[in-house]
Protein backbone atom coordinates (compact mmCIF):
# COMPACT_ATOMS: atom_id res chain seq x y z
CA UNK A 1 -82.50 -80.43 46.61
CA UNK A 2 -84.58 -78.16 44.41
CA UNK A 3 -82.96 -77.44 41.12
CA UNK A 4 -82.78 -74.12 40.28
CA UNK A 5 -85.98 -73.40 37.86
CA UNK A 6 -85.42 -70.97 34.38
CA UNK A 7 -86.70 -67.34 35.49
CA UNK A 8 -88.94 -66.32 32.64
CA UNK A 9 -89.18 -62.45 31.70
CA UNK A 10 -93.10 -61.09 31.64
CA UNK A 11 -94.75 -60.50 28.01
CA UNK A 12 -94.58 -56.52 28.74
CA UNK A 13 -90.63 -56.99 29.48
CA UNK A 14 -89.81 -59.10 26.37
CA UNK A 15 -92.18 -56.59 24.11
CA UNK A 16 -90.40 -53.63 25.39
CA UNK A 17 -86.63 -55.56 24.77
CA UNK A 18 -87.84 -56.16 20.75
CA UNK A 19 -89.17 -52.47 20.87
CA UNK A 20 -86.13 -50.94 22.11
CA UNK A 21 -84.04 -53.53 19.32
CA UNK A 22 -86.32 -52.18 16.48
CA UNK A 23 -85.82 -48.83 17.37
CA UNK A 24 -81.93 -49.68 18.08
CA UNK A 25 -81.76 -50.92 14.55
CA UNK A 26 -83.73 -48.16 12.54
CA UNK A 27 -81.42 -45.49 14.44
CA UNK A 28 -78.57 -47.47 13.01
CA UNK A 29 -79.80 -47.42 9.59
CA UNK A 30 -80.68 -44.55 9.50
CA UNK A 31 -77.43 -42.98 10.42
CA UNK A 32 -75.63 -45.56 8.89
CA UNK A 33 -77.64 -44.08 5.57
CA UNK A 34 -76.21 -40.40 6.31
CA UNK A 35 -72.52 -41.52 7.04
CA UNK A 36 -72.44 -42.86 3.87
CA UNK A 37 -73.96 -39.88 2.38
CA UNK A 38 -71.30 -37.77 3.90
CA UNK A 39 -68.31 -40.33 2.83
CA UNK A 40 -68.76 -40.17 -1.01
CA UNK A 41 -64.95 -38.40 -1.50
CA UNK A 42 -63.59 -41.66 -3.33
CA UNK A 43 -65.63 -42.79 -6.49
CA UNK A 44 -66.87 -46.71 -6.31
CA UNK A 45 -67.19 -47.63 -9.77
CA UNK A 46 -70.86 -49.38 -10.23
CA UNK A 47 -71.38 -52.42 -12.75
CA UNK A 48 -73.42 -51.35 -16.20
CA UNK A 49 -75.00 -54.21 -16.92
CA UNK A 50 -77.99 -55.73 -15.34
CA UNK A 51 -78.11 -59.17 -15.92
CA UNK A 52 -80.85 -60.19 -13.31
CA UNK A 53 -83.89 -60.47 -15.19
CA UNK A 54 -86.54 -60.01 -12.04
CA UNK A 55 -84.69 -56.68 -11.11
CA UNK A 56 -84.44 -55.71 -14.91
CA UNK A 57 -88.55 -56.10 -14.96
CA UNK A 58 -89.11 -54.05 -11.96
CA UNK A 59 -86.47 -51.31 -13.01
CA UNK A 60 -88.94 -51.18 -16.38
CA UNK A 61 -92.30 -51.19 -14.44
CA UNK A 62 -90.74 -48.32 -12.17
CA UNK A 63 -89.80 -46.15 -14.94
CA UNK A 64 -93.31 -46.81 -16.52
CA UNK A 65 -94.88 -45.43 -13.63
CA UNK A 66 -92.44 -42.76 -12.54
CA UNK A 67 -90.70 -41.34 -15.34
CA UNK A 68 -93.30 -38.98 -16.94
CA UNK A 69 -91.47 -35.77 -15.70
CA UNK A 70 -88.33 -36.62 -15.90
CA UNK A 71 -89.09 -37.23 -19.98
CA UNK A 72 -90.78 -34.46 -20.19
CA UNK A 73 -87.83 -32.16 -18.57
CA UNK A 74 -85.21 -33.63 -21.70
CA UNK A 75 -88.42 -33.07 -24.25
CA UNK A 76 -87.83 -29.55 -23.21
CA UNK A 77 -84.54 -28.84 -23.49
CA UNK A 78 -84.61 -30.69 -27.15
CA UNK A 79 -87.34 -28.74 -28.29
CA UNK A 80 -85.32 -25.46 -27.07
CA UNK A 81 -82.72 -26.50 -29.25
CA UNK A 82 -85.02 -26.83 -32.04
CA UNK A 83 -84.48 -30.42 -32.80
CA UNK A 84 -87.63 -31.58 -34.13
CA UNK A 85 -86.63 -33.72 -37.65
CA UNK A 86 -83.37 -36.39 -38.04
CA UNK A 87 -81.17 -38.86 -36.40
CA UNK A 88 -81.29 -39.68 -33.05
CA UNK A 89 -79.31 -42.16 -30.25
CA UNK A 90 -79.99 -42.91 -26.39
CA UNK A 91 -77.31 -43.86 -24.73
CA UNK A 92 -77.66 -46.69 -21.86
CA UNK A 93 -81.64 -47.05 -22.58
CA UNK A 94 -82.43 -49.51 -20.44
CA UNK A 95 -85.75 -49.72 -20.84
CA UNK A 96 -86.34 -47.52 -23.07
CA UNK A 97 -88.56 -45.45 -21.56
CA UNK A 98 -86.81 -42.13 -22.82
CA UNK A 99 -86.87 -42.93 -26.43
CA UNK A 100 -90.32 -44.50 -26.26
CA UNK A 101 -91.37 -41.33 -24.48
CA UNK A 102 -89.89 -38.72 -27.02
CA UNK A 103 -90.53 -40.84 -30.23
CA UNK A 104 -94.36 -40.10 -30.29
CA UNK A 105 -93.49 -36.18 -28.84
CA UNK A 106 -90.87 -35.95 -32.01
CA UNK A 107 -92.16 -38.40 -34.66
CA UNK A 108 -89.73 -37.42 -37.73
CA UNK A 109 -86.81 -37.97 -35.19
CA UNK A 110 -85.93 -41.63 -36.02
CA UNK A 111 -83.95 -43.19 -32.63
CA UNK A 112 -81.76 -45.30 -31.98
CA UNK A 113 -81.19 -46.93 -28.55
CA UNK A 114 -78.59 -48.66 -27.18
CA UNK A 115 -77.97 -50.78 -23.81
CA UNK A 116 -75.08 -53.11 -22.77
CA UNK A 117 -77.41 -55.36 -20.82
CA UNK A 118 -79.29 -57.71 -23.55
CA UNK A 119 -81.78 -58.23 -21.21
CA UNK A 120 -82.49 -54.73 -21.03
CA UNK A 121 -82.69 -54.48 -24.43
CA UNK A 122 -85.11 -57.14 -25.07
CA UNK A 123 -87.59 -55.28 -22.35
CA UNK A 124 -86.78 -52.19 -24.55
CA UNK A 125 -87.74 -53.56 -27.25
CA UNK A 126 -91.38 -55.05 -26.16
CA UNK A 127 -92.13 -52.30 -24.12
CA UNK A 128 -91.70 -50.20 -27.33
CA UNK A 129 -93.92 -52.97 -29.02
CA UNK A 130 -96.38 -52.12 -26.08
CA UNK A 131 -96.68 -48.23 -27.01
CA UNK A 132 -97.67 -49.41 -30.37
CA UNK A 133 -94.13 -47.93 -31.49
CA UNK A 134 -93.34 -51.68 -33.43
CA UNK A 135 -90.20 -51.17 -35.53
CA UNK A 136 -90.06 -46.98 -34.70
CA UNK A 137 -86.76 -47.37 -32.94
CA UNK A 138 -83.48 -49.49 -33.17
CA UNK A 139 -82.63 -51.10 -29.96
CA UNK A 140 -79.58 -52.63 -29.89
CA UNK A 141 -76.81 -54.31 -27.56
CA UNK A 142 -74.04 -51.85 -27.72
CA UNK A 143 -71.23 -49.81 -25.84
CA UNK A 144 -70.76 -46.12 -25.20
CA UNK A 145 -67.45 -46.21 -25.93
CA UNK A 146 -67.75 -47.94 -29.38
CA UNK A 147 -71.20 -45.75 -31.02
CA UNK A 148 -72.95 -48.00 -34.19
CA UNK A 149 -72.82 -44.98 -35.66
CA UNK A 150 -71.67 -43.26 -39.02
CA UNK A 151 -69.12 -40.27 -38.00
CA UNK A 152 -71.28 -37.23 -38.22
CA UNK A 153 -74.61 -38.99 -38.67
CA UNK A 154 -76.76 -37.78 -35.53
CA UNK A 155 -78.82 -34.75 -35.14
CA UNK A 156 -79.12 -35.49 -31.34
CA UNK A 157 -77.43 -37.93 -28.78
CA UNK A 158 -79.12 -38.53 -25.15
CA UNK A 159 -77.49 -40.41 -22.43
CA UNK A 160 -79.29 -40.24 -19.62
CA UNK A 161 -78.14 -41.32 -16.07
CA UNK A 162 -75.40 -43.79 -17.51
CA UNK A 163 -72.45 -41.74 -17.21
CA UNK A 164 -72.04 -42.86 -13.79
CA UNK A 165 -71.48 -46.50 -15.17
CA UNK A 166 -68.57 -45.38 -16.96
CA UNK A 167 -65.05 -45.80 -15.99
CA UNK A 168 -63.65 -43.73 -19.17
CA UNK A 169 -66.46 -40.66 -19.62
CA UNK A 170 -63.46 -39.46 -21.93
CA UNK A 171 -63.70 -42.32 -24.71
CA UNK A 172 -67.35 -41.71 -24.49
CA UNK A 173 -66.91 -37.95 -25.09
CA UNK A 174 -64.72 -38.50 -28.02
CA UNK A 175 -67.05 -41.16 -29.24
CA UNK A 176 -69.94 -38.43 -29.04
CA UNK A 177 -68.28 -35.81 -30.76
CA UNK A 178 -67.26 -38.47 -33.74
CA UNK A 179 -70.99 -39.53 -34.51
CA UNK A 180 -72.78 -35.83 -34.05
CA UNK A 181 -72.87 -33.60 -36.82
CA UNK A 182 -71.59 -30.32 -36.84
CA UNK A 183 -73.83 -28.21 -34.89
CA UNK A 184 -75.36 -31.72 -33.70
CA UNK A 185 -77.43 -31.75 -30.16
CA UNK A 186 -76.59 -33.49 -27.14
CA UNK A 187 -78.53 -33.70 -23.10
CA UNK A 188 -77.02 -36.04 -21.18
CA UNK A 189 -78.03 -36.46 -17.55
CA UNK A 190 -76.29 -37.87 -14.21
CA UNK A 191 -75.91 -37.75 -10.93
CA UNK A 192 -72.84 -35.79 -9.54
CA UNK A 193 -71.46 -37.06 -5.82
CA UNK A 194 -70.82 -33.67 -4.32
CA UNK A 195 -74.21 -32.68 -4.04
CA UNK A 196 -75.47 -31.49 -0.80
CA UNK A 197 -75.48 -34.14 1.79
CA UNK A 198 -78.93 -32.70 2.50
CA UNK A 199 -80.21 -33.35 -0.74
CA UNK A 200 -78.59 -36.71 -1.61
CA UNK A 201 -80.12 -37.66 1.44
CA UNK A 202 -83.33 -36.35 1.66
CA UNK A 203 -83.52 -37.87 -2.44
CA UNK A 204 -82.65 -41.62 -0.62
CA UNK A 205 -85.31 -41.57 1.67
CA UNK A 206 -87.63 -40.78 -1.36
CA UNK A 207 -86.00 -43.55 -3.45
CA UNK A 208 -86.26 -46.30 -1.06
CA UNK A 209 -89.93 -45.41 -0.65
CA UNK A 210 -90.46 -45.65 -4.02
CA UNK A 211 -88.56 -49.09 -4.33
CA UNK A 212 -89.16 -50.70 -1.16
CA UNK A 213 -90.55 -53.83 -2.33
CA UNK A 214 -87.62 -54.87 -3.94
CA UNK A 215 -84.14 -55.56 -1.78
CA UNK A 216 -81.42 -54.66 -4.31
CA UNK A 217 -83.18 -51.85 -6.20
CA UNK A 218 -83.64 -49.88 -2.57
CA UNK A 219 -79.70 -49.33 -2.42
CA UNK A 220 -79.89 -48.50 -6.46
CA UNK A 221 -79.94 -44.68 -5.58
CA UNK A 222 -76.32 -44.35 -2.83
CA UNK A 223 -74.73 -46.80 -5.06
CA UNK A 224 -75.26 -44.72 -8.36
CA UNK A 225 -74.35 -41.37 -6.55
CA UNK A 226 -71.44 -43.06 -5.08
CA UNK A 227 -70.54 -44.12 -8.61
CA UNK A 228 -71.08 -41.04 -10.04
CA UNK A 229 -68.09 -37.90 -11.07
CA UNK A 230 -67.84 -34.50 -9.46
CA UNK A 231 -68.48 -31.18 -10.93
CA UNK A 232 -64.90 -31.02 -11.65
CA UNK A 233 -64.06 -34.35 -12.76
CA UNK A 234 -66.32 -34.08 -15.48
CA UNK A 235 -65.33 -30.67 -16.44
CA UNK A 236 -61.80 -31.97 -16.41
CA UNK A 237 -62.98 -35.01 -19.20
CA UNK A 238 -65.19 -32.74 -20.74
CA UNK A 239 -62.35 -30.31 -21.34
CA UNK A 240 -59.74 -32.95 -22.22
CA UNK A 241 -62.31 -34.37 -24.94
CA UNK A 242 -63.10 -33.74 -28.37
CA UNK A 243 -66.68 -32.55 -27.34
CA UNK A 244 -66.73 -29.01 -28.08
CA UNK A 245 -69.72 -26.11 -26.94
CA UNK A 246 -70.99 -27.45 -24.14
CA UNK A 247 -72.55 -25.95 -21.39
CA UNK A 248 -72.52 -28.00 -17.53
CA UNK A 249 -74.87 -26.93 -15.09
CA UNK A 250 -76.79 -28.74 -12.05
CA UNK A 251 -80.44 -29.52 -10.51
CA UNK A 252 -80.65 -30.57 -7.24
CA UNK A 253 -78.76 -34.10 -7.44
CA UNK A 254 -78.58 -33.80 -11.11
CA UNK A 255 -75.56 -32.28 -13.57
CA UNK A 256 -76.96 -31.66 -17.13
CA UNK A 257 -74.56 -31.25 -19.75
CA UNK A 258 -75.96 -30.02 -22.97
CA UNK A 259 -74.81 -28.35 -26.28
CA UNK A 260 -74.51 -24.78 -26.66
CA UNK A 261 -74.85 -24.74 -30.50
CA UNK A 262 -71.84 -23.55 -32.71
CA UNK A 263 -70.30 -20.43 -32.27
């Protein structure tokens, strides 16, 4: 008897089957990408700390290359406020690309940065070395919600795209309004989870272009937006803190909330 021999598919047949499972699993990417855009009712708290030292490095060469404008945007708004001499503290530096940045635009503001990750602040600190900065600022492992600062010492606080990290935004509020002077300055930056689906989309194709030669920092974007407060949640903990004459508006993605001066 003759056995029964395999039947083998033609070349054209099997490349057409891996097309059509390619295009089968881009299609469920990328709609699994906009479902989770659209589901982003419930906060996910996000860890602060970045421990990984590879992704730490690439987070730092990123900002290097990217962050020129977004620098220049807070420049702005601290020069509007006429902050040009004093005391100064970032907030979650990580690499310390903001301070850097605004240390040779404002050179008799003296910063300090801080960062819970110590790796993060030991890239901070030699990419400061880097920009020929040396000692210029303070960089420093340290919490939000415990500021090594004097009460009423600073002239400015920053705390750019951190606020999402934090699980009490209150405590940090207080903490803010202890260490600012009277009449003090404050920009700090996040991103705010009911944005337009349309936006926080079209803003995670971008990212994932931008960061698509590294695995982890490719989800970085949805999983700080997912992470992040509402409009009204952070007017509520704005409201119930000691933080007085602010001011909380949005840009695309973004919710700035700034000081209004004293009235």
């Amino acid at each position: 008897m003759r056995g029964n021999a395999p039947t083998q598919k033609p070349k054209e047949t099997n490349e057409v089957v891996s097309s059509l499972k390619e295009r089968k699993r881009f299609t469920l990417r990328f709609w699994g990408g906009w479902f989770m855009v659209i589901l982003m009712k419930e906060r996910i708290s996000e860890s602060g700390v970045i421990e990984d030292r590879e992704l730490a490095e690439y987070y730092s060469l990123m900002a290097k290359r990217h962050m020129r404008i977004p620098c220049q945007r807070v420049l702005s708004r601290i020069k509007a406020k006429g902050i040009e001499k004093g005391r100064a503290l970032d907030v979650g530096t990580g690499p310390g690309t903001f301070p850097i940045f605004l240390s040779k635009a404002l050179p008799d503001v003296q910063f300090k940065a801080i960062d819970l990750s110590p790796v993060m602040v030991e890239i901070a600190r030699k990419n400061s070395m880097e920009a020929g900065l040396r000692d210029g600022i303070d960089f420093q492992v340290g919490s939000a919600y415990s500021l090594p600062c004097e009460d009423h010492s600073l002239d400015l606080l920053l705390c750019i795209n951190t606020l999402h990290h934090l699980d009490q935004p209150v405590t940090f509020f207080n903490e803010a309004a202890r260490v600012l002077k009277e009449g003090g300055g404050f920009v700090i930056v996040d991103f705010h989870r009911d944005s337009s689906p349309f936006l926080i989309w079209g803003f995670n194709v971008l990212w994932k272009l931008f960061f698509k030669s590294h695995h982890k920092a490719r989800e970085g974007f949805l999983e700080s937006v997912r992470s992040s407060y509402t409009l009204e949640e952070c007017r509520n903990f704005l409201k119930e803190s000691m933080l007085k004459h602010w001011a909380l508006s949005t840009r695309t993605v973004e919710m700035w909330i700034e000081s209004t001066g004293v009235e």
